[in-house]
C-alpha atoms as a PDB file:
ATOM      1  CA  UNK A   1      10.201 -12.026   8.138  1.00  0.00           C
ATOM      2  CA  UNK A   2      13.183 -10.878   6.459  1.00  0.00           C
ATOM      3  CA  UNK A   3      13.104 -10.322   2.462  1.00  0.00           C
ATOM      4  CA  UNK A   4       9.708  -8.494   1.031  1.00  0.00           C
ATOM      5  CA  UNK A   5       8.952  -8.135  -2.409  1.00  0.00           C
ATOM      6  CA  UNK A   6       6.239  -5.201  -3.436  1.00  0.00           C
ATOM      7  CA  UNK A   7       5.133  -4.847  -6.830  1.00  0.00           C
ATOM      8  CA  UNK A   8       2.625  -1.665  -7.998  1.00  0.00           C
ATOM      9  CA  UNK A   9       0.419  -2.106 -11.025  1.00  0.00           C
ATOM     10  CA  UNK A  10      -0.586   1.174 -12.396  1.00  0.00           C
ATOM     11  CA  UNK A  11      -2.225   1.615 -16.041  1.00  0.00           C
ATOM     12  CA  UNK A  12      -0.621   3.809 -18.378  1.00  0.00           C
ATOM     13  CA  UNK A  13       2.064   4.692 -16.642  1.00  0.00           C
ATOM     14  CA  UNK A  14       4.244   5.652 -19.542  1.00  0.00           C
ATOM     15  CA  UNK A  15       5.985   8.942 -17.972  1.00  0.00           C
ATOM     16  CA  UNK A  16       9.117   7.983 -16.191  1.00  0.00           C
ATOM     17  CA  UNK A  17       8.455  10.443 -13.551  1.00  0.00           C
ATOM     18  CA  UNK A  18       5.802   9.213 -12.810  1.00  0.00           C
ATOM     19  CA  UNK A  19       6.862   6.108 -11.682  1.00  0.00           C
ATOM     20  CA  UNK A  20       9.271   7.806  -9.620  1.00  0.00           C
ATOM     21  CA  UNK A  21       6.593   9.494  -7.394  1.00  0.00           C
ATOM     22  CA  UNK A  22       4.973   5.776  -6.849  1.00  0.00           C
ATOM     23  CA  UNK A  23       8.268   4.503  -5.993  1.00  0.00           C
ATOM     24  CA  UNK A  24       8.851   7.405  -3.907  1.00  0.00           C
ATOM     25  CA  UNK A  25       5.252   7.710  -2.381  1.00  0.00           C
ATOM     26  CA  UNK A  26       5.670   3.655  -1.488  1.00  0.00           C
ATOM     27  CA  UNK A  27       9.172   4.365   0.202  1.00  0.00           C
ATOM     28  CA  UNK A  28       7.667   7.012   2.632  1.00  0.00           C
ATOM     29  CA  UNK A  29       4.667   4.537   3.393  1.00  0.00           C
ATOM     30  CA  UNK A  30       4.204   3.757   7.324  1.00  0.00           C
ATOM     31  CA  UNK A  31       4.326   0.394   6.793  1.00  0.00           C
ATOM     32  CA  UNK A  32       7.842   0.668   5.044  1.00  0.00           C
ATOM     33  CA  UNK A  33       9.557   2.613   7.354  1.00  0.00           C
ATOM     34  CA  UNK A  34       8.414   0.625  10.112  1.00  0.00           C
ATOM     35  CA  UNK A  35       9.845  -2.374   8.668  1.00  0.00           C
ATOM     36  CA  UNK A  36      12.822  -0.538   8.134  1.00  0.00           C
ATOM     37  CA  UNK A  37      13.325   0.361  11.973  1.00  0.00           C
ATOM     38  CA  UNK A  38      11.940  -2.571  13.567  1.00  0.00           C
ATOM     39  CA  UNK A  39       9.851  -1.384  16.943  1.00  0.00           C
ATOM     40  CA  UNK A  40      10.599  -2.554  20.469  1.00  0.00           C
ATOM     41  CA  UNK A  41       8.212  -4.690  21.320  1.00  0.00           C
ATOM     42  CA  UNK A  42       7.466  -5.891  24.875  1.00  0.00           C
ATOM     43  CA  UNK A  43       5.023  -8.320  26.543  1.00  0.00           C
ATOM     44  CA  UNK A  44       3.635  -7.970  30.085  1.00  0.00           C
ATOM     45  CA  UNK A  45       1.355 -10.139  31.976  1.00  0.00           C
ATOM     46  CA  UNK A  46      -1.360  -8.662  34.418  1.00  0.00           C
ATOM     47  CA  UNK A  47      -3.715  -9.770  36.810  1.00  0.00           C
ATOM     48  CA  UNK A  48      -7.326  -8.015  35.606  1.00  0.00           C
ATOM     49  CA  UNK A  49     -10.568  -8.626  37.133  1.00  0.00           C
ATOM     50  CA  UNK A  50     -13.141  -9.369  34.472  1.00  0.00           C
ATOM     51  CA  UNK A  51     -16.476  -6.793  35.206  1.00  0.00           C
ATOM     52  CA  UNK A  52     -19.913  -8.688  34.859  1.00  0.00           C
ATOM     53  CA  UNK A  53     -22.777  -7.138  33.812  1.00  0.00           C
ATOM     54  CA  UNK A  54     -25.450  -6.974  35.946  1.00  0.00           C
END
């Protein structure tokens, strides 16, 4: 994944400033900013006993 592409609809939005909080409020989004500094990701194996029920 390398080239996103987010569009916002929001009705009567005529007030340019407005549009500048979305655009702001969508740049500090979680989501964003962790697709902006990818995470370290790292896989491990383990050997787990499954518990039965008794």
């Amino acid at each position: 994944m390398d080239n996103f592409r987010i569009v916002i609809e929001v009705p009567g939005l005529e007030d340019p400033r407005h549009s500048d909080g979305v655009i702001r409020a969508a740049r500090n989004c979680l989501i964003h900013n962790t697709m902006l500094h990818a995470p370290s990701i790292e896989i491990a194996v383990s050997d787990v006993e499954i518990l039965k029920a008794s």
